[in-house]
C-alpha atoms as a PDB file:
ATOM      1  CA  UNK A   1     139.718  20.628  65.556  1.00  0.00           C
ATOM      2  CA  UNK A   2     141.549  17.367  64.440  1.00  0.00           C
ATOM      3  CA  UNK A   3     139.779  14.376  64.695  1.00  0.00           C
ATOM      4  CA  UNK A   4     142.315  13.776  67.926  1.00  0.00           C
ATOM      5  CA  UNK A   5     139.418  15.637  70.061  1.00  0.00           C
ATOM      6  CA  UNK A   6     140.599  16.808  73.207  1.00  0.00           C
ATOM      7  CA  UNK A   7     144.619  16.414  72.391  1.00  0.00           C
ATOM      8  CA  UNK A   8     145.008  20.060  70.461  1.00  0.00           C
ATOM      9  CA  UNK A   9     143.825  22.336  73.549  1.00  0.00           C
ATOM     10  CA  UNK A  10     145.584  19.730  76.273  1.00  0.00           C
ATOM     11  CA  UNK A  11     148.784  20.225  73.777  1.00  0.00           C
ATOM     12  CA  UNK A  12     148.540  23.877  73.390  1.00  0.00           C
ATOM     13  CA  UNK A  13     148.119  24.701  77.189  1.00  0.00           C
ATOM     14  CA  UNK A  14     151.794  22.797  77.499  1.00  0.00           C
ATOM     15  CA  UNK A  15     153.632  24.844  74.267  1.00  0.00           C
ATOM     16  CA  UNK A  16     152.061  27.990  75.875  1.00  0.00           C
ATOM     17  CA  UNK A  17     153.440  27.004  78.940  1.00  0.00           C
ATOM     18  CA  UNK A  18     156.844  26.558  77.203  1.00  0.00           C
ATOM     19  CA  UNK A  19     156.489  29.539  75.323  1.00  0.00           C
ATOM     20  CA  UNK A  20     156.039  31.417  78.550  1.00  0.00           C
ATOM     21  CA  UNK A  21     159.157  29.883  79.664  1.00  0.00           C
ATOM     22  CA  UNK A  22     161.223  31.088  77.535  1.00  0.00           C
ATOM     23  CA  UNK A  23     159.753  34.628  77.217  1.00  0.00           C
ATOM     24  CA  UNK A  24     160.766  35.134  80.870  1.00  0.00           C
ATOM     25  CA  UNK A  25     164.470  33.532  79.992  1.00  0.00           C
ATOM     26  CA  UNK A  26     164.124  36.242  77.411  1.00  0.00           C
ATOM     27  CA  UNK A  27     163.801  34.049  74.264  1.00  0.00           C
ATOM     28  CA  UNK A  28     161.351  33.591  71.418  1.00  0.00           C
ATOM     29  CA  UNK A  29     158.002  32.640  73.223  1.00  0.00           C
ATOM     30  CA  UNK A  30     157.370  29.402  70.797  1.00  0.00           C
ATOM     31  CA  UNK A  31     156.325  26.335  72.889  1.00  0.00           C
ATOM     32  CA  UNK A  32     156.343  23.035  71.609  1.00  0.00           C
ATOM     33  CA  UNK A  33     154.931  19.651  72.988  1.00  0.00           C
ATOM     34  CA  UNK A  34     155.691  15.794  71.300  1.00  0.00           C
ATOM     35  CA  UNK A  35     152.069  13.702  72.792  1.00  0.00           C
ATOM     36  CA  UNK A  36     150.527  10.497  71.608  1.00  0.00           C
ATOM     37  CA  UNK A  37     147.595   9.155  73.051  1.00  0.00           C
ATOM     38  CA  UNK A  38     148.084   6.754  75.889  1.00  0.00           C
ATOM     39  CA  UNK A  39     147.913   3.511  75.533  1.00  0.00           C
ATOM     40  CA  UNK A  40     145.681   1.793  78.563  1.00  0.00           C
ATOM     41  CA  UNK A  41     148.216  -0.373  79.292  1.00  0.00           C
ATOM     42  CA  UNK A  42     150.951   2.123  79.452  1.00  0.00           C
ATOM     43  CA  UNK A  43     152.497   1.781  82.800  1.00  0.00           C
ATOM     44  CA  UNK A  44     154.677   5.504  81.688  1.00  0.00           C
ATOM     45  CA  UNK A  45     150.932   6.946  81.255  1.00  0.00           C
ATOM     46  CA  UNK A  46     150.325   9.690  83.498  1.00  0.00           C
ATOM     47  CA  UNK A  47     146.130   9.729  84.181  1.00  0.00           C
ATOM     48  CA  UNK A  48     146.213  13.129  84.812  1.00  0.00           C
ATOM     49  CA  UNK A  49     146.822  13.773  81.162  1.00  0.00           C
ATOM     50  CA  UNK A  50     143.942  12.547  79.782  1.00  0.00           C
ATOM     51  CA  UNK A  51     144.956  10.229  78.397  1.00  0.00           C
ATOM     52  CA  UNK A  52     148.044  11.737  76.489  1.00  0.00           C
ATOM     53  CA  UNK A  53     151.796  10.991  76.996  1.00  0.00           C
ATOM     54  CA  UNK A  54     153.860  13.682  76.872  1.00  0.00           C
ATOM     55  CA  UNK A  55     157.316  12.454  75.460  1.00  0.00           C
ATOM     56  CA  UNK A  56     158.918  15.692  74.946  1.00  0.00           C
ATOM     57  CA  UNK A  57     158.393  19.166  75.414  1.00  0.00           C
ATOM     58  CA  UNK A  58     160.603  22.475  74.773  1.00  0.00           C
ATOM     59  CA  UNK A  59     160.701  25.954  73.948  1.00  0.00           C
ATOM     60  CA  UNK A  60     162.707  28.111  71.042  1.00  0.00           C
ATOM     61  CA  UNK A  61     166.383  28.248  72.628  1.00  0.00           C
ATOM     62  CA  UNK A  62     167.884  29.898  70.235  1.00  0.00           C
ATOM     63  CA  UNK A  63     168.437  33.461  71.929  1.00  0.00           C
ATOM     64  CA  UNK A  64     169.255  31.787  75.106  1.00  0.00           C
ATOM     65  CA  UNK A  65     171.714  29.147  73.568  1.00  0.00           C
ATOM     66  CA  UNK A  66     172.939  31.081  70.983  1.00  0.00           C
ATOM     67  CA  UNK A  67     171.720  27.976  68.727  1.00  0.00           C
ATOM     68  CA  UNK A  68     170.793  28.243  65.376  1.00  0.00           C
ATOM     69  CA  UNK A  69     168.590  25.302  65.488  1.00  0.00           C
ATOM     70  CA  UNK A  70     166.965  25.131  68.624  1.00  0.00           C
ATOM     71  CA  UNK A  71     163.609  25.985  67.564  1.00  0.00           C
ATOM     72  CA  UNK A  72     160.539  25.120  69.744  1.00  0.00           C
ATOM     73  CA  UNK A  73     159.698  22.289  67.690  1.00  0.00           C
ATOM     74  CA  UNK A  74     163.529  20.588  67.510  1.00  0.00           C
ATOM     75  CA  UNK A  75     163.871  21.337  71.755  1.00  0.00           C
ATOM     76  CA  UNK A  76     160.698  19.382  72.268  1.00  0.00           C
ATOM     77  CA  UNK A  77     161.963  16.637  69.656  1.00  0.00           C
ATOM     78  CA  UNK A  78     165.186  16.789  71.465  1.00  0.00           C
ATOM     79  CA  UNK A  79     163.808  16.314  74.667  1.00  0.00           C
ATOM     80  CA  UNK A  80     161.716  13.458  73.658  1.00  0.00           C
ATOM     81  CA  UNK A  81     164.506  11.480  72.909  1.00  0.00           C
ATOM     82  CA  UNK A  82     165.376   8.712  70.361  1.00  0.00           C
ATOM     83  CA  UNK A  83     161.945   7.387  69.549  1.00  0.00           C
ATOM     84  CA  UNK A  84     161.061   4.316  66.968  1.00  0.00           C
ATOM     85  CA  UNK A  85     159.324   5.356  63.813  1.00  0.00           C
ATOM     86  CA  UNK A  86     156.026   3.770  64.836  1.00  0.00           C
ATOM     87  CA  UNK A  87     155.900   5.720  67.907  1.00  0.00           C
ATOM     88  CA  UNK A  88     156.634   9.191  65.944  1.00  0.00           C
ATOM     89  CA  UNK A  89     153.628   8.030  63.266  1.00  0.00           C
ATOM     90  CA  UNK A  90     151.089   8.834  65.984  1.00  0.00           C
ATOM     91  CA  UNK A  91     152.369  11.603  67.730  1.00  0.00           C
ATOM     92  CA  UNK A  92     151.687  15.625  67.062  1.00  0.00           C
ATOM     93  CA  UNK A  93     154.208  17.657  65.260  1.00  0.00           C
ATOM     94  CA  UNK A  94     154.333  14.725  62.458  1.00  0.00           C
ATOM     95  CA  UNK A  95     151.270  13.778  61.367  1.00  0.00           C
ATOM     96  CA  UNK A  96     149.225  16.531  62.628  1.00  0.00           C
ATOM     97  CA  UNK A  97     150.766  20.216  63.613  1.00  0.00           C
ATOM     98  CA  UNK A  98     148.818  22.333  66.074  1.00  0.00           C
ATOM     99  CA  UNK A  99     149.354  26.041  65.714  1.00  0.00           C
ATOM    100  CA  UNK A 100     148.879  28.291  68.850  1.00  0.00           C
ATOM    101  CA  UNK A 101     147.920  31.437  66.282  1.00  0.00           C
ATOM    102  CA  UNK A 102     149.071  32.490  62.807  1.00  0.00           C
ATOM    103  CA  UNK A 103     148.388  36.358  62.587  1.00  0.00           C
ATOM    104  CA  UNK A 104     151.335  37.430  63.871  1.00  0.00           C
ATOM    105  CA  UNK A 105     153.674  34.919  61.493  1.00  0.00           C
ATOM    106  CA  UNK A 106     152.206  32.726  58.657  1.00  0.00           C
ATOM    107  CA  UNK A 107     155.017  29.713  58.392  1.00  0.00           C
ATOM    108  CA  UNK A 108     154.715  26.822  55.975  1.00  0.00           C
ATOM    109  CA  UNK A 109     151.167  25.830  56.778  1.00  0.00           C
ATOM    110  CA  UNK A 110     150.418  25.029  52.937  1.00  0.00           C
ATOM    111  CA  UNK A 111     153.386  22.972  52.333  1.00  0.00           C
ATOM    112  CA  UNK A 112     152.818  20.897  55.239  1.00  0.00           C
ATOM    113  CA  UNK A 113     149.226  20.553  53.999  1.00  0.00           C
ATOM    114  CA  UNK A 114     150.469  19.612  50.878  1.00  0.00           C
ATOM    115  CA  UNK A 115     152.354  16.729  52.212  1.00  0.00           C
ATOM    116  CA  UNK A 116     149.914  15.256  53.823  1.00  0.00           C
ATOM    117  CA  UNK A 117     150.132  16.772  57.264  1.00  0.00           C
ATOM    118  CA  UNK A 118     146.992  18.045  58.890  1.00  0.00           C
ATOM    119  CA  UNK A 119     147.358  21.256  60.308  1.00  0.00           C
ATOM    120  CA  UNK A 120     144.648  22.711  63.118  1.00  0.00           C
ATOM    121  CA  UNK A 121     144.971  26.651  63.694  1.00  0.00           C
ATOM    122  CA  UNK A 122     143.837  27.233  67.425  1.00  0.00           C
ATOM    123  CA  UNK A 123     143.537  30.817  67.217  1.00  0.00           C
ATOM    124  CA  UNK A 124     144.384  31.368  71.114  1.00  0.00           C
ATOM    125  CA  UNK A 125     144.347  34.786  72.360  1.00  0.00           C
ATOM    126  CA  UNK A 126     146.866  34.230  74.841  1.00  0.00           C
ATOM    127  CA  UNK A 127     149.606  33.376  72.008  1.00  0.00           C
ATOM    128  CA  UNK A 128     148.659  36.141  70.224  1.00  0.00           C
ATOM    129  CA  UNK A 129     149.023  38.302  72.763  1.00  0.00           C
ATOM    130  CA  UNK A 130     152.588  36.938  73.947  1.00  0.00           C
ATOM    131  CA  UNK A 131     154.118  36.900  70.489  1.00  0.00           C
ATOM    132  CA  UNK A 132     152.899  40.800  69.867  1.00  0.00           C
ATOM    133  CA  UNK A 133     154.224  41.768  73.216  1.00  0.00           C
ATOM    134  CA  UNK A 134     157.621  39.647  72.298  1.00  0.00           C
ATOM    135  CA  UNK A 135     157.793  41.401  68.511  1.00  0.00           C
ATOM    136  CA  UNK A 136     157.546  44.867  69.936  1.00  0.00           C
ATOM    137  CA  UNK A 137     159.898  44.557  72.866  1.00  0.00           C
ATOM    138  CA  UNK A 138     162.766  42.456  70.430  1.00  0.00           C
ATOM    139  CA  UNK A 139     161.686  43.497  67.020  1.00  0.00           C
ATOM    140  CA  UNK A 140     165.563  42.446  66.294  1.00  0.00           C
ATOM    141  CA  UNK A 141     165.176  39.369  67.533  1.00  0.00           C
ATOM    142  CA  UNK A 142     162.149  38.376  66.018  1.00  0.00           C
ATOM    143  CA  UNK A 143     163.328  39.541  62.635  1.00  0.00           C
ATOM    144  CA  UNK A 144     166.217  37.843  62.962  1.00  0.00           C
ATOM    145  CA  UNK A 145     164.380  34.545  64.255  1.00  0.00           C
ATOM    146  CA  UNK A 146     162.487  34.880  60.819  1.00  0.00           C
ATOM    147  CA  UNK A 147     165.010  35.180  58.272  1.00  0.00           C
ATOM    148  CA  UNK A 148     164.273  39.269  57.972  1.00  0.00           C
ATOM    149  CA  UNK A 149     166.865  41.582  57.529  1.00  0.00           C
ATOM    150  CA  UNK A 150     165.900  44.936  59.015  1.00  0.00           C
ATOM    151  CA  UNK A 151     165.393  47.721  56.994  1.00  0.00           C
ATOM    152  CA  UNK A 152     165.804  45.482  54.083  1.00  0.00           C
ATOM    153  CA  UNK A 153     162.516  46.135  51.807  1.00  0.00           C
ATOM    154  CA  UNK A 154     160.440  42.197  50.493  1.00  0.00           C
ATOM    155  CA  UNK A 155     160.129  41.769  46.635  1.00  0.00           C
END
Protein backbone atom coordinates (compact mmCIF):
# COMPACT_ATOMS: atom_id res chain seq x y z
CA UNK A 1 0.00 0.00 0.00
CA UNK A 2 1.11 3.70 -0.57
CA UNK A 3 2.01 5.55 2.24
CA UNK A 4 -1.67 7.35 1.56
CA UNK A 5 -3.12 4.44 3.98
CA UNK A 6 -6.64 4.05 3.66
CA UNK A 7 -7.05 6.22 0.18
CA UNK A 8 -6.10 3.10 -2.37
CA UNK A 9 -9.05 0.64 -1.20
CA UNK A 10 -11.61 3.85 -0.58
CA UNK A 11 -10.39 4.80 -4.36
CA UNK A 12 -10.67 1.43 -5.82
CA UNK A 13 -14.23 0.63 -4.42
CA UNK A 14 -15.29 4.02 -6.58
CA UNK A 15 -13.26 2.94 -10.14
CA UNK A 16 -14.88 -0.52 -9.56
CA UNK A 17 -17.97 1.09 -9.17
CA UNK A 18 -17.32 2.99 -12.45
CA UNK A 19 -16.05 0.12 -14.09
CA UNK A 20 -19.28 -1.64 -13.31
CA UNK A 21 -20.98 1.19 -14.86
CA UNK A 22 -19.88 1.00 -17.86
CA UNK A 23 -19.83 -2.83 -18.23
CA UNK A 24 -23.64 -2.69 -17.95
CA UNK A 25 -23.66 0.40 -20.68
CA UNK A 26 -21.68 -2.25 -22.47
CA UNK A 27 -18.23 -0.56 -22.44
CA UNK A 28 -14.73 -1.37 -21.25
CA UNK A 29 -15.18 -2.01 -17.41
CA UNK A 30 -12.09 0.50 -16.42
CA UNK A 31 -13.11 2.81 -13.51
CA UNK A 32 -11.27 5.70 -12.62
CA UNK A 33 -11.45 8.10 -9.53
CA UNK A 34 -9.36 11.82 -9.17
CA UNK A 35 -9.21 12.06 -4.74
CA UNK A 36 -7.00 14.16 -2.55
CA UNK A 37 -7.17 14.05 0.97
CA UNK A 38 -9.49 16.51 2.61
CA UNK A 39 -8.47 19.29 3.97
CA UNK A 40 -10.25 19.90 7.65
CA UNK A 41 -11.29 23.01 6.71
CA UNK A 42 -12.79 22.05 3.46
CA UNK A 43 -16.31 23.18 3.54
CA UNK A 44 -16.69 20.84 -0.23
CA UNK A 45 -15.40 17.82 2.12
CA UNK A 46 -17.84 15.18 2.31
CA UNK A 47 -17.17 13.25 6.03
CA UNK A 48 -18.45 10.29 4.78
CA UNK A 49 -15.38 9.87 2.66
CA UNK A 50 -12.96 9.59 5.06
CA UNK A 51 -11.53 12.07 4.68
CA UNK A 52 -11.01 12.08 0.78
CA UNK A 53 -12.50 14.49 -1.84
CA UNK A 54 -13.56 13.04 -4.73
CA UNK A 55 -13.08 15.67 -7.61
CA UNK A 56 -13.74 13.52 -10.48
CA UNK A 57 -14.69 10.21 -11.32
CA UNK A 58 -15.43 8.26 -14.77
CA UNK A 59 -15.38 5.19 -16.60
CA UNK A 60 -13.72 4.10 -20.23
CA UNK A 61 -16.37 5.72 -22.77
CA UNK A 62 -14.94 4.87 -25.58
CA UNK A 63 -17.38 2.01 -26.91
CA UNK A 64 -20.26 3.98 -25.72
CA UNK A 65 -19.08 7.40 -27.23
CA UNK A 66 -17.44 6.16 -30.01
CA UNK A 67 -14.35 8.28 -28.52
CA UNK A 68 -11.00 7.51 -29.09
CA UNK A 69 -9.84 9.11 -25.99
CA UNK A 70 -12.22 8.62 -23.42
CA UNK A 71 -10.35 6.29 -21.37
CA UNK A 72 -11.25 5.72 -17.66
CA UNK A 73 -8.53 7.77 -16.53
CA UNK A 74 -9.22 11.04 -19.08
CA UNK A 75 -13.42 10.67 -18.12
CA UNK A 76 -12.53 10.97 -14.48
CA UNK A 77 -9.95 13.90 -15.34
CA UNK A 78 -12.67 15.30 -17.42
CA UNK A 79 -15.12 15.20 -14.91
CA UNK A 80 -12.97 16.74 -12.35
CA UNK A 81 -12.76 19.75 -14.12
CA UNK A 82 -10.11 22.52 -14.62
CA UNK A 83 -8.03 22.10 -11.51
CA UNK A 84 -4.75 24.33 -10.44
CA UNK A 85 -1.48 22.50 -10.59
CA UNK A 86 -1.10 22.43 -6.81
CA UNK A 87 -4.30 20.74 -6.39
CA UNK A 88 -3.38 17.93 -9.17
CA UNK A 89 0.27 17.49 -7.16
CA UNK A 90 -1.62 15.71 -4.39
CA UNK A 91 -4.19 13.89 -5.97
CA UNK A 92 -4.14 9.99 -7.32
CA UNK A 93 -3.65 9.28 -10.93
CA UNK A 94 -0.51 11.85 -10.83
CA UNK A 95 1.64 11.24 -8.29
CA UNK A 96 0.57 7.90 -7.28
CA UNK A 97 -1.55 5.37 -9.73
CA UNK A 98 -3.65 2.68 -8.09
CA UNK A 99 -4.21 -0.37 -10.21
CA UNK A 100 -7.42 -2.48 -9.61
CA UNK A 101 -5.35 -5.80 -11.06
CA UNK A 102 -2.68 -6.33 -13.73
CA UNK A 103 -3.02 -10.08 -14.85
CA UNK A 104 -5.35 -9.63 -17.28
CA UNK A 105 -3.37 -6.41 -19.05
CA UNK A 106 0.15 -5.23 -17.96
CA UNK A 107 0.12 -1.28 -19.14
CA UNK A 108 3.03 1.07 -18.57
CA UNK A 109 3.58 0.35 -14.91
CA UNK A 110 7.54 0.58 -15.36
CA UNK A 111 7.58 3.75 -17.19
CA UNK A 112 5.46 5.43 -14.79
CA UNK A 113 7.80 4.04 -12.11
CA UNK A 114 10.50 5.35 -13.90
CA UNK A 115 9.24 8.82 -13.78
CA UNK A 116 8.79 9.06 -10.54
CA UNK A 117 5.23 7.93 -10.10
CA UNK A 118 4.44 5.41 -7.42
CA UNK A 119 2.38 2.77 -8.54
CA UNK A 120 0.32 0.33 -5.86
CA UNK A 121 -1.09 -3.00 -7.56
CA UNK A 122 -4.32 -3.91 -5.49
CA UNK A 123 -4.73 -7.23 -6.81
CA UNK A 124 -8.73 -7.20 -6.32
CA UNK A 125 -10.55 -10.21 -7.26
CA UNK A 126 -13.53 -8.48 -8.21
CA UNK A 127 -11.58 -6.56 -11.17
CA UNK A 128 -10.17 -9.51 -12.19
CA UNK A 129 -13.07 -11.17 -12.46
CA UNK A 130 -15.01 -8.28 -14.43
CA UNK A 131 -12.26 -7.66 -16.95
CA UNK A 132 -12.07 -11.71 -17.79
CA UNK A 133 -15.79 -11.84 -18.07
CA UNK A 134 -15.57 -8.43 -20.35
CA UNK A 135 -12.45 -10.04 -22.61
CA UNK A 136 -14.38 -13.18 -23.33
CA UNK A 137 -17.77 -11.72 -24.08
CA UNK A 138 -15.99 -8.62 -26.48
CA UNK A 139 -12.69 -10.16 -27.27
CA UNK A 140 -13.01 -7.47 -30.32
CA UNK A 141 -13.44 -4.88 -28.26
CA UNK A 142 -10.89 -5.43 -25.89
CA UNK A 143 -8.34 -6.04 -28.59
CA UNK A 144 -9.21 -3.20 -30.17
CA UNK A 145 -9.20 -1.07 -26.79
CA UNK A 146 -5.48 -2.35 -26.62
CA UNK A 147 -3.95 -1.54 -29.77
CA UNK A 148 -4.25 -5.52 -30.97
CA UNK A 149 -5.10 -6.40 -34.26
CA UNK A 150 -6.84 -9.77 -34.31
CA UNK A 151 -5.35 -12.54 -35.79
CA UNK A 152 -2.33 -10.47 -36.26
CA UNK A 153 0.68 -12.63 -34.63
CA UNK A 154 3.32 -10.13 -31.75
CA UNK A 155 7.09 -10.03 -32.72
Amino acid sequence: MSGWGTIDPFGLRIAISQARKSYEEGGIPIGSVLLIPASSGDPKADPRQLGYKVLGQGHNERIQKSSAILHGEISALENAGRLKAEVYRKATIIPWVVIGENTTFMGGEDLLRQNGVEVVVIDDAECKELMQKFIKEKPEEWNEDIGEIAGAETK
